[in-house]
C-alpha atoms as a PDB file:
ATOM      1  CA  UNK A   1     -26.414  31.972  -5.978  1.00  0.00           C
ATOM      2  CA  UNK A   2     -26.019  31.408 -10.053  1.00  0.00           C
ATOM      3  CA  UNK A   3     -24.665  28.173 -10.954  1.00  0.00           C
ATOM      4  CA  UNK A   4     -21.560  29.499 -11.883  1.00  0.00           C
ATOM      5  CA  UNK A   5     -21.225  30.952  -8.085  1.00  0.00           C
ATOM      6  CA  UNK A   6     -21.910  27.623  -6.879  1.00  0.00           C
ATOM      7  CA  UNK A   7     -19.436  25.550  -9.829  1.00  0.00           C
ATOM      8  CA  UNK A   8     -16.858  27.788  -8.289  1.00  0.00           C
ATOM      9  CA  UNK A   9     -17.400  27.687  -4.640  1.00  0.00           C
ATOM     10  CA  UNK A  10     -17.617  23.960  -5.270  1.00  0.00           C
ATOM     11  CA  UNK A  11     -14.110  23.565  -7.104  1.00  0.00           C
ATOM     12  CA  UNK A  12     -12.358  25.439  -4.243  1.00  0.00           C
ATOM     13  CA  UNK A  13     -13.349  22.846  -2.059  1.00  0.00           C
ATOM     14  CA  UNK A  14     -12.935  20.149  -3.464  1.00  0.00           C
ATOM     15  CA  UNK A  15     -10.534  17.297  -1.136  1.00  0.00           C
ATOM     16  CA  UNK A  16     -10.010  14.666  -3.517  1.00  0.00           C
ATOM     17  CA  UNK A  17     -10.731  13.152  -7.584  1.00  0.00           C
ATOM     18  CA  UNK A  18     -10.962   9.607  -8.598  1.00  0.00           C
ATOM     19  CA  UNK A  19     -10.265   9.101 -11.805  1.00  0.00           C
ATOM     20  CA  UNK A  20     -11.294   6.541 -14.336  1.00  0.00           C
ATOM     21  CA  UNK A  21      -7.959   4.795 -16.121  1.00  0.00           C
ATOM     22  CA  UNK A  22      -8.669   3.281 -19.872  1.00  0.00           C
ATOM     23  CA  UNK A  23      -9.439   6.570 -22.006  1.00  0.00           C
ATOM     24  CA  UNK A  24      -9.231   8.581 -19.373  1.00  0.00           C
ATOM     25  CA  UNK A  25      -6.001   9.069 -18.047  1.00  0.00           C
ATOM     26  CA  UNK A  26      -4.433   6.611 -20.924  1.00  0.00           C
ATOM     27  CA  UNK A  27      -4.971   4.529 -23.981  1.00  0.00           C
ATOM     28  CA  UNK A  28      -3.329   2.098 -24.163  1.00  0.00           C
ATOM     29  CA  UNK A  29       0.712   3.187 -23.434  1.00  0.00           C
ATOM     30  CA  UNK A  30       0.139   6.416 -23.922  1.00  0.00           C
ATOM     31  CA  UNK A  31      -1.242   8.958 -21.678  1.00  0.00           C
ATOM     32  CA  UNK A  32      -3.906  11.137 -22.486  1.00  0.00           C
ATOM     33  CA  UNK A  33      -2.848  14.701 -23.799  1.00  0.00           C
ATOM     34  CA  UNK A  34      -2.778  16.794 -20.669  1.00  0.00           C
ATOM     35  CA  UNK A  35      -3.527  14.059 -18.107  1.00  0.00           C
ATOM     36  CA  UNK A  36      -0.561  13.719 -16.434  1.00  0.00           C
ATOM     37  CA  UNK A  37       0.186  17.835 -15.845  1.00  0.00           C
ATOM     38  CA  UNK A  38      -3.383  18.311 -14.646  1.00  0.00           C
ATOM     39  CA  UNK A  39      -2.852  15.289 -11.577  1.00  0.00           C
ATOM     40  CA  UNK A  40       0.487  16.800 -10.990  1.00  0.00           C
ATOM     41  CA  UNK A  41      -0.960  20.570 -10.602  1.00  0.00           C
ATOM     42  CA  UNK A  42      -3.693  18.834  -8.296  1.00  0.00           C
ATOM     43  CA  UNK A  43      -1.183  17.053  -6.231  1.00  0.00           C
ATOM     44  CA  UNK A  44       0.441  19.952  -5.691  1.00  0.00           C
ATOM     45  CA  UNK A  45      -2.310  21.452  -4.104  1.00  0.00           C
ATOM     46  CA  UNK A  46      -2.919  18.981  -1.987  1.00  0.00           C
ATOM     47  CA  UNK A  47      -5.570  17.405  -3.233  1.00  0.00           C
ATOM     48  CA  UNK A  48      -6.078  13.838  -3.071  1.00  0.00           C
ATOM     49  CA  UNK A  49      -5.813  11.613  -6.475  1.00  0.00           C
ATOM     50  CA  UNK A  50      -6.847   7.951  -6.729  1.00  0.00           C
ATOM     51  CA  UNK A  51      -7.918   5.572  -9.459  1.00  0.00           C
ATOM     52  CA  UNK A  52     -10.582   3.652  -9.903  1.00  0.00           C
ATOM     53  CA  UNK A  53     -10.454   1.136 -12.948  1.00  0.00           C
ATOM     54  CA  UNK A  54     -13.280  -1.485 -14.039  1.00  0.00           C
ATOM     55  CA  UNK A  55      -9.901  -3.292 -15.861  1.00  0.00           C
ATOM     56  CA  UNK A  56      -9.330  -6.257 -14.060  1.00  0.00           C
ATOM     57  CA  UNK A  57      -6.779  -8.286 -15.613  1.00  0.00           C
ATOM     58  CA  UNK A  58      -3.947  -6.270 -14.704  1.00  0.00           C
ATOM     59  CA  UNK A  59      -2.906  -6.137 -10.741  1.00  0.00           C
ATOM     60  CA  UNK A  60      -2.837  -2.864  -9.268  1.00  0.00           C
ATOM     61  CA  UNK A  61       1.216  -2.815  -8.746  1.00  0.00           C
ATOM     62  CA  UNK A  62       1.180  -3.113 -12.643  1.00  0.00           C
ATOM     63  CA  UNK A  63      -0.740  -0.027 -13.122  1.00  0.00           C
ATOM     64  CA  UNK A  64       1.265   2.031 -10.591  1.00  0.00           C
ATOM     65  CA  UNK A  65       4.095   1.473 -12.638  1.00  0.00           C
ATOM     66  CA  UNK A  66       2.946   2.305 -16.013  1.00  0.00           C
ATOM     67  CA  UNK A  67       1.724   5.473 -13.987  1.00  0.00           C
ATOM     68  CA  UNK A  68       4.862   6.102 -12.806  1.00  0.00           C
ATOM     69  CA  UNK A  69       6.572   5.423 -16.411  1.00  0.00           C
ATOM     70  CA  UNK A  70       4.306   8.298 -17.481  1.00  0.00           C
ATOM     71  CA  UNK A  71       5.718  10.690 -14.904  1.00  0.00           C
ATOM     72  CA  UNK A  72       3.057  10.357 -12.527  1.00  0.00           C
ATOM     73  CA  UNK A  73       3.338   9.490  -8.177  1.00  0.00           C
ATOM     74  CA  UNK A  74       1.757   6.357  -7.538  1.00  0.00           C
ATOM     75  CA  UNK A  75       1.628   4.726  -4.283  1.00  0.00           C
ATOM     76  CA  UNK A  76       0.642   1.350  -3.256  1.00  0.00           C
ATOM     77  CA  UNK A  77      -3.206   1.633  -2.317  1.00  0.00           C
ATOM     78  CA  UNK A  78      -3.792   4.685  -5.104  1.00  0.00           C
ATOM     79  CA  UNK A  79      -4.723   2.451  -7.735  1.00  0.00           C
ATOM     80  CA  UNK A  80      -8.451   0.110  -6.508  1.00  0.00           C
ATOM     81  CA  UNK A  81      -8.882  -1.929  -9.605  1.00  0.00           C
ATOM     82  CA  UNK A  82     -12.697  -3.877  -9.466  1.00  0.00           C
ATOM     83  CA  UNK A  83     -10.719  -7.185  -9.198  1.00  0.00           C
ATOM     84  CA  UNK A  84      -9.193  -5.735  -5.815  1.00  0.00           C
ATOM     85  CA  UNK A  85     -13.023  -4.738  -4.923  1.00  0.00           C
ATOM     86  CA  UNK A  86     -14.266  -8.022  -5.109  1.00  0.00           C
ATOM     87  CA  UNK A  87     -11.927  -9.694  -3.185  1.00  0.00           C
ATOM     88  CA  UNK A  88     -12.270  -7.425  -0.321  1.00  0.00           C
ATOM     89  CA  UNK A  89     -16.065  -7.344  -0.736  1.00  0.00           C
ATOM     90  CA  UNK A  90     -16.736 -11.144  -0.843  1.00  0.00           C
ATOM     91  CA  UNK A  91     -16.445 -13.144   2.281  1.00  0.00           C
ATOM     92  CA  UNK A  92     -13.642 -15.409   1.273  1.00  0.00           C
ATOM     93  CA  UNK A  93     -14.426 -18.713  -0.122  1.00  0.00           C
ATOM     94  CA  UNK A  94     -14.020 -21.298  -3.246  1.00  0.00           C
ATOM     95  CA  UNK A  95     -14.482 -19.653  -6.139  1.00  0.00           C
ATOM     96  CA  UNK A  96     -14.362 -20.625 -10.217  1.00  0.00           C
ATOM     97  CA  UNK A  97     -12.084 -17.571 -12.040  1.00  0.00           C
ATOM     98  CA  UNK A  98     -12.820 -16.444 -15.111  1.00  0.00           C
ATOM     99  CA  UNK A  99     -10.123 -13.918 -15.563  1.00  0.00           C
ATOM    100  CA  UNK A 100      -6.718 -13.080 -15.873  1.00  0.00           C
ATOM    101  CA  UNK A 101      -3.587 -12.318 -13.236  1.00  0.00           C
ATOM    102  CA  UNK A 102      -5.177  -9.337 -11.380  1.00  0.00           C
ATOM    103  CA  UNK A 103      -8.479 -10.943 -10.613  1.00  0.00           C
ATOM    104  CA  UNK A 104      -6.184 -14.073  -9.338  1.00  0.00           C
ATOM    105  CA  UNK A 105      -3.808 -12.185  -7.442  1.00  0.00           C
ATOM    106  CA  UNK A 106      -6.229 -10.342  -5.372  1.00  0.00           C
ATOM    107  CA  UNK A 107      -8.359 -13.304  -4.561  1.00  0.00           C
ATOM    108  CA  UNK A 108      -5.487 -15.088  -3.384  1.00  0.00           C
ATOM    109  CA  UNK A 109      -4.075 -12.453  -1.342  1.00  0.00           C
ATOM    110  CA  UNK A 110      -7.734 -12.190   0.141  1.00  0.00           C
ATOM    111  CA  UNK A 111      -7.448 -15.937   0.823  1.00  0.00           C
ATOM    112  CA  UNK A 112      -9.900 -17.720  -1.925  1.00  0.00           C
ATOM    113  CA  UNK A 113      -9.335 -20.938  -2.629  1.00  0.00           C
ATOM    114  CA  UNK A 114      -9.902 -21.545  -6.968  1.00  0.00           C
ATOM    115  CA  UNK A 115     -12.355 -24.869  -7.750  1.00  0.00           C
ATOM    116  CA  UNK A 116     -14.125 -25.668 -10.285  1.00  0.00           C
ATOM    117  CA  UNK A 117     -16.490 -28.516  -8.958  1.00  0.00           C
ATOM    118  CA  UNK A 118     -18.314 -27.029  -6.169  1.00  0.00           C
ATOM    119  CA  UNK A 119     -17.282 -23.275  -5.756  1.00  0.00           C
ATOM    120  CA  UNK A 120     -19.168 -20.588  -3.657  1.00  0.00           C
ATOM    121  CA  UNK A 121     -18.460 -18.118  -6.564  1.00  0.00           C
ATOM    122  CA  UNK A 122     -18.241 -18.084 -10.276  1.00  0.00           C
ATOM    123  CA  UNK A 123     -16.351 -14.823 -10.725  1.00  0.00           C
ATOM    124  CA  UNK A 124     -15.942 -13.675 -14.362  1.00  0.00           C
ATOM    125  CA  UNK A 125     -13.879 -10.924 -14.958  1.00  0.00           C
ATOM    126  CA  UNK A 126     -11.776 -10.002 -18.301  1.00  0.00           C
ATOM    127  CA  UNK A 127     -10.044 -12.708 -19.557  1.00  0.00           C
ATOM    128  CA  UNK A 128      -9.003 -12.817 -23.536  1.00  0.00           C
ATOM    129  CA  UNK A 129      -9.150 -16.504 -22.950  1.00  0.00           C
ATOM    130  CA  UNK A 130     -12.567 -17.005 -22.512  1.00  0.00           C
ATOM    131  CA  UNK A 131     -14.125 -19.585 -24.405  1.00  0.00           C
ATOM    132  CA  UNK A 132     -16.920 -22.210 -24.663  1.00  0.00           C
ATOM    133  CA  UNK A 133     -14.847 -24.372 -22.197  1.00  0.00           C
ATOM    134  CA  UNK A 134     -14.918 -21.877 -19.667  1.00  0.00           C
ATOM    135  CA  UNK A 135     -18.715 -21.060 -20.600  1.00  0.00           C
ATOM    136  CA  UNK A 136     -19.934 -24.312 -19.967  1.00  0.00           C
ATOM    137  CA  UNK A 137     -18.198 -24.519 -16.790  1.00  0.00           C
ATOM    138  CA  UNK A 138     -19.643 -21.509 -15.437  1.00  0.00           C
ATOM    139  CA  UNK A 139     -22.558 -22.303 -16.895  1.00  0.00           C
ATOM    140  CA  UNK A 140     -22.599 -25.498 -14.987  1.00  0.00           C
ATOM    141  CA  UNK A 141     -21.766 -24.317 -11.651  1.00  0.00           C
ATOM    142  CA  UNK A 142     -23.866 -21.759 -11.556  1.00  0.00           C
ATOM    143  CA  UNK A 143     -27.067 -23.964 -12.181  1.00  0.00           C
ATOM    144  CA  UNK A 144     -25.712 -26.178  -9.357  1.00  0.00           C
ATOM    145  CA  UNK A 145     -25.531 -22.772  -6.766  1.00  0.00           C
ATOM    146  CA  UNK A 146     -22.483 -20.996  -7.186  1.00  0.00           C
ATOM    147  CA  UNK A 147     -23.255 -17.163  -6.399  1.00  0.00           C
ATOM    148  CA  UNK A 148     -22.681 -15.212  -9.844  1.00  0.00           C
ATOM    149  CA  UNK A 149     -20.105 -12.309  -9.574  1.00  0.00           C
ATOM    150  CA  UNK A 150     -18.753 -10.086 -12.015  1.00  0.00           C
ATOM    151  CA  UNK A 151     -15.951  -7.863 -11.476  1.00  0.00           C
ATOM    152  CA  UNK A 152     -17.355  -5.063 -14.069  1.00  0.00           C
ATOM    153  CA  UNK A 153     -20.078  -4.877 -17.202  1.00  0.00           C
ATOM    154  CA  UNK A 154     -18.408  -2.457 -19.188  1.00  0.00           C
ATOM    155  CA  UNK A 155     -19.685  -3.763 -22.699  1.00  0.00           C
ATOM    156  CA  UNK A 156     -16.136  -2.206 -24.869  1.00  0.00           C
ATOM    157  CA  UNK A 157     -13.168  -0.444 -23.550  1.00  0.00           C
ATOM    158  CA  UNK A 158     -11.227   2.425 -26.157  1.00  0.00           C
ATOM    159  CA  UNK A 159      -7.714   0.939 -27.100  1.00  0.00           C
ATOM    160  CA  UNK A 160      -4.894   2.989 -28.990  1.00  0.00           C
ATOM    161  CA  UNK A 161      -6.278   1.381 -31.948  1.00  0.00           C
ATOM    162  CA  UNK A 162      -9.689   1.784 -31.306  1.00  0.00           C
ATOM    163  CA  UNK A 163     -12.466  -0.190 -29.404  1.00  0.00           C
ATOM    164  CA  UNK A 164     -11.765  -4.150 -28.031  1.00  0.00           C
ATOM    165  CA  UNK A 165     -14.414  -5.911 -26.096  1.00  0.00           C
ATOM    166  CA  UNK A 166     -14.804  -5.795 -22.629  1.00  0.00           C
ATOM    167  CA  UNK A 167     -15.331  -7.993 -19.239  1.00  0.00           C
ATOM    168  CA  UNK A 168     -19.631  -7.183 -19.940  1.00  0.00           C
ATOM    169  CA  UNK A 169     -19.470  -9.295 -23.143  1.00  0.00           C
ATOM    170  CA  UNK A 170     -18.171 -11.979 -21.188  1.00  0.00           C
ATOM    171  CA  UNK A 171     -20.528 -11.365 -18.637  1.00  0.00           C
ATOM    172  CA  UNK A 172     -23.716 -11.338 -20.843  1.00  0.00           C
ATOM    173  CA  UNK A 173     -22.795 -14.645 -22.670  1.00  0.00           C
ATOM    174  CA  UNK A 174     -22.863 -16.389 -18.882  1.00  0.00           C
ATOM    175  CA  UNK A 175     -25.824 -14.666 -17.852  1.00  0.00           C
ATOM    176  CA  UNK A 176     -27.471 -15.654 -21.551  1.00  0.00           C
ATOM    177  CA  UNK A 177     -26.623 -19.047 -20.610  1.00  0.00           C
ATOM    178  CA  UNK A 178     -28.131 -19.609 -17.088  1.00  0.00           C
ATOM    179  CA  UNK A 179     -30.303 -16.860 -16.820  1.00  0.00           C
ATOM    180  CA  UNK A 180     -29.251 -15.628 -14.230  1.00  0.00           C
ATOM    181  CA  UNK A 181     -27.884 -11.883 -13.087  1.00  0.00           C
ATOM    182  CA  UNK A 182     -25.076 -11.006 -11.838  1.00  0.00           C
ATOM    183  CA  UNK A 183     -23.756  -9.449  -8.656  1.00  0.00           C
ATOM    184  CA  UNK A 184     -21.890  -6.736 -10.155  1.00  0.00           C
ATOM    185  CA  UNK A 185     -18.990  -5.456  -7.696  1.00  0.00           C
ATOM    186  CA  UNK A 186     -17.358  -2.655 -10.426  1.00  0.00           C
ATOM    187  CA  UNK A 187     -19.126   0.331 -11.847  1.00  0.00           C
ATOM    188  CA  UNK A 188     -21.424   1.649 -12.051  1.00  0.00           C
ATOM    189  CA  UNK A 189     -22.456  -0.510  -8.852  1.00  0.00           C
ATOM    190  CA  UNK A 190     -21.231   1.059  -5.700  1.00  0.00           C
ATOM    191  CA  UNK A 191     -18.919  -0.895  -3.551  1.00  0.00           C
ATOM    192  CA  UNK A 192     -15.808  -0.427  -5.776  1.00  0.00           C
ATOM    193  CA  UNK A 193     -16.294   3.960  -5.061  1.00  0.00           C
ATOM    194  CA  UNK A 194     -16.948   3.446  -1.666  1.00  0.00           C
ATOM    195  CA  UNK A 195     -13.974   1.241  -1.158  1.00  0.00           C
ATOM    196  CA  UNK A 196     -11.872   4.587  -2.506  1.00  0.00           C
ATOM    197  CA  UNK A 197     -13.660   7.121  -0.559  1.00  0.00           C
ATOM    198  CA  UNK A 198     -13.353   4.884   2.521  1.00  0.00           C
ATOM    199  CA  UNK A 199      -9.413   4.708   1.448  1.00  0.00           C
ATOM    200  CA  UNK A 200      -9.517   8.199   0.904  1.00  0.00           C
ATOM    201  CA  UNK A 201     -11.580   9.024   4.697  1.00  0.00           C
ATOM    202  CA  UNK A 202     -13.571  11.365   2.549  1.00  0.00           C
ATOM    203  CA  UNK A 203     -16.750  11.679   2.001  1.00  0.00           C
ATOM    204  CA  UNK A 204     -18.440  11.991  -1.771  1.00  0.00           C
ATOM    205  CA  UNK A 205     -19.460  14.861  -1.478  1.00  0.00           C
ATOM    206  CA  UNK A 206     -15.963  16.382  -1.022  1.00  0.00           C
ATOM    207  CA  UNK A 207     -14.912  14.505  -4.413  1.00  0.00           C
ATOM    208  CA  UNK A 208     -15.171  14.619  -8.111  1.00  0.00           C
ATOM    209  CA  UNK A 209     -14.797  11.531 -10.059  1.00  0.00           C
ATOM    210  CA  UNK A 210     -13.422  11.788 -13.757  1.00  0.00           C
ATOM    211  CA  UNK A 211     -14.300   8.955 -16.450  1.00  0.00           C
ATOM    212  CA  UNK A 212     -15.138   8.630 -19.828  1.00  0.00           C
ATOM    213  CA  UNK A 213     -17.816   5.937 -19.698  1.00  0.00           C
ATOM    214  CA  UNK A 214     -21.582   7.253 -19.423  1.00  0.00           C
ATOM    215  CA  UNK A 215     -22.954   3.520 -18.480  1.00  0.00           C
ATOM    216  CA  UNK A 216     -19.834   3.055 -15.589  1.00  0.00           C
ATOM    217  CA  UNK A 217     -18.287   5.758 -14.327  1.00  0.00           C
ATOM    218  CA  UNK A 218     -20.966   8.504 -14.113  1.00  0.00           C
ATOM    219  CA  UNK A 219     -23.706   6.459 -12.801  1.00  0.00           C
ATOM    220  CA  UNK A 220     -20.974   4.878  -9.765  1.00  0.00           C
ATOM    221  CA  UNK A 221     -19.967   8.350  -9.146  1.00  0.00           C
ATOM    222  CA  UNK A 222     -23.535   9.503  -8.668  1.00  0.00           C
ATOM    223  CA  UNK A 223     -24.868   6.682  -6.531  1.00  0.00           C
ATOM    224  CA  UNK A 224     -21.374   7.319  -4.439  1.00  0.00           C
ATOM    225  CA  UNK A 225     -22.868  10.913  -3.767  1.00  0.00           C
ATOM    226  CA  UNK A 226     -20.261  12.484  -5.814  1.00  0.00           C
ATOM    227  CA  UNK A 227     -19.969  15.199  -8.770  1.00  0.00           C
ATOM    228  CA  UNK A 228     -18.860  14.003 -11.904  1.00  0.00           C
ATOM    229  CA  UNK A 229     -17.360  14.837 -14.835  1.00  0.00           C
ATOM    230  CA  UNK A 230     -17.616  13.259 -18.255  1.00  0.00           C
ATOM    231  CA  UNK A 231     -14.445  13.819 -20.008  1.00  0.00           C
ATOM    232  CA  UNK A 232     -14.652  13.006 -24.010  1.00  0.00           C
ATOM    233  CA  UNK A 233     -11.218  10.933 -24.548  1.00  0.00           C
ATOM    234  CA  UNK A 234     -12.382   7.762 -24.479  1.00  0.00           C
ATOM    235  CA  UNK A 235     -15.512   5.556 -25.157  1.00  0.00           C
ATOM    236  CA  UNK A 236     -18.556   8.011 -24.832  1.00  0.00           C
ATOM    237  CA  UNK A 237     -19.497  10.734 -27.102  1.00  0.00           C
ATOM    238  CA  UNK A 238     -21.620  13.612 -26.642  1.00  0.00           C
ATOM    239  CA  UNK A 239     -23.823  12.168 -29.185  1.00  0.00           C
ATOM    240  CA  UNK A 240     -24.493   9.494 -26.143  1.00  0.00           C
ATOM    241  CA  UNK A 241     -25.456  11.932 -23.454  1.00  0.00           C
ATOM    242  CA  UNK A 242     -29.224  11.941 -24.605  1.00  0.00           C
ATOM    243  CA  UNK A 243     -29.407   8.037 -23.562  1.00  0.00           C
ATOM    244  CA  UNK A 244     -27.322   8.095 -20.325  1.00  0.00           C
ATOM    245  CA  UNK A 245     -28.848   6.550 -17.386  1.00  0.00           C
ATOM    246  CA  UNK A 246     -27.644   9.354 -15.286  1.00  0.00           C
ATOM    247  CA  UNK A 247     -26.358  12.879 -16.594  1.00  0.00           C
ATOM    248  CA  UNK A 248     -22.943  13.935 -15.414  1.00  0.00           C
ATOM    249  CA  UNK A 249     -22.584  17.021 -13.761  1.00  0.00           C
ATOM    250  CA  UNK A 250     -19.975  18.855 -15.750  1.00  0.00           C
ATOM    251  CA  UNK A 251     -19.089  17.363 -20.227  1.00  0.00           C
ATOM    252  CA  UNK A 252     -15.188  18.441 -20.761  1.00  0.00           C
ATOM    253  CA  UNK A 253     -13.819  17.598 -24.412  1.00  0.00           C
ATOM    254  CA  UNK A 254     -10.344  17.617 -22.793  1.00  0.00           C
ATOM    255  CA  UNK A 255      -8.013  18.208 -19.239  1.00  0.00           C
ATOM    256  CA  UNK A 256      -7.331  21.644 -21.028  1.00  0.00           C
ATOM    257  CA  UNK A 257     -10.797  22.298 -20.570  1.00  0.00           C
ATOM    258  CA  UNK A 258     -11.465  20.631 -17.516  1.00  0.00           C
ATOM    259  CA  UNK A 259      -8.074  22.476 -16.284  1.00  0.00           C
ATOM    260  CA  UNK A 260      -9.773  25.942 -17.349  1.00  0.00           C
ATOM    261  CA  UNK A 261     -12.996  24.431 -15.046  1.00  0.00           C
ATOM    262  CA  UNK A 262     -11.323  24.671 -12.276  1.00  0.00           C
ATOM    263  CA  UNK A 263      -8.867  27.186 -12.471  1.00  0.00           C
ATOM    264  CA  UNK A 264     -12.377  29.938 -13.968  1.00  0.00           C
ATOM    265  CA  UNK A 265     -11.309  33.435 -12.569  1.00  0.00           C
ATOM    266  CA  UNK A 266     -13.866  32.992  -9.491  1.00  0.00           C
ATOM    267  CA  UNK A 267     -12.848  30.094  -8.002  1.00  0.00           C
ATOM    268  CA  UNK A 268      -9.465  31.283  -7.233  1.00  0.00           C
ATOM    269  CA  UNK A 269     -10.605  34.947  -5.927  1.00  0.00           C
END
């Protein structure tokens, strides 16, 4: 069978897509140009739509709503942000939180207890009020024991202005201080993918996940054992594909084109 034979089979099989968030779906307010008719169309034919969002500092409710403002369904366990992820992957414990309200309202509904003398975890997440306080802290607890956890490593995120800093900076200025690596819970590390498929009760290889981020969500979706497809709204470029770690499966400029993907003349015969 050609490849195209094979694309095509593939697409009309397809039970479910994950999609990234951040210049994916939206930036910032706004949604992406042909985002939101694309999930509709796909909800419509049944197939199942989550999300799957390295952004931690805002809890999942949050994002269903600004979903929903943009004309989109959202229920309450379609959105798995990597805060959610590592609450339900660590046992629960005392942890030091270096984030913002979504990393703190999932711990807590997991049942973590915050301290910052003698935590199990240092957890750092997003938080635009990260500082050298909070640096030395970690720092500290870390070199007395505390297991290291971040919630993501994405080094930038795209904004409707153009490119902010992301949770990895954070990250890399703790693990610069104590040498130390992290445990990373978010893509493009497994666990926060397999929490969605499990969600889902599909398996990867009956789902495609969409993302714009060559170092997170491509890699994630691979290890996951699913297709992917690198759409070019948000932080990548197609300049960047020669240094990915792992090559997506399908490059889209837009959802017009990755609409026209799916819906080629032989998948739907």
């Amino acid at each position: 069978m050609d490849a195209s034979g094979s694309r095509n089979r593939f697409f009309m099989s397809i039970k479910g897509v994950i999609l990234d968030l951040d210049g994916t779906v939206y930036r910032g307010d706004e949604a992406v140009p042909g985002a939101v008719e694309l999930v509709r169309d796909l909800c419509t034919r049944g197939i199942a739509i989550r999300y799957a969002t390295n952004r931690a500092n805002r809890p999942g409710t949050e994002v269903c709503a600004q979903l929903r403002d943009m004309g989109l369904a959202c229920g309450p366990n379609d959105v798995v942000t990597s805060s959610d992820a590592t609450a339900a992957y660590l046992k629960p414990g005392r942890v030091y939180a270096i984030g913002e309200s979504g990393l703190l309202e999932a711990l807590n509904r997991r049942g973590f207890i915050l301290d910052d003398q003698s935590p199990d975890y240092v957890i750092v997440s997003f938080d635009r009020a990260f500082d050298y306080q909070k640096l030395s802290v970690a720092t500290r607890l870390i070199g007395k024991g505390a297991q290291f956890v971040a919630t993501n490593t994405d080094r930038a995120l795209r904004v409707a202005d153009g490119i902010a800093p992301g949770t990895g900076s954070i990250v890399a200025a703790v693990e610069t201080a104590t040498g130390v690596a992290p445990l990373v819970i978010g893509k493009p590390e497994r666990p926060l993918f397999e929490m969605v498929l499990q969600d889902m009760g599909l398996d990867g290889a009956d789902v495609i996940a969409v993302g714009d981020n060559l170092d997170t969500d491509i890699p994630a979706g691979h290890a996951a054992g699913m297709r992917t497809v690198l759409i070019l709204t948000g932080i990548s470029t197609r300049a960047d594909l020669a240094r990915a770690p792992i090559a997506p499966t399908w490059v889209v400029e837009t959802f017009a084109e990755l609409r026209a993907l799916i819906d080629s003349p032989d998948s739907r015969s």
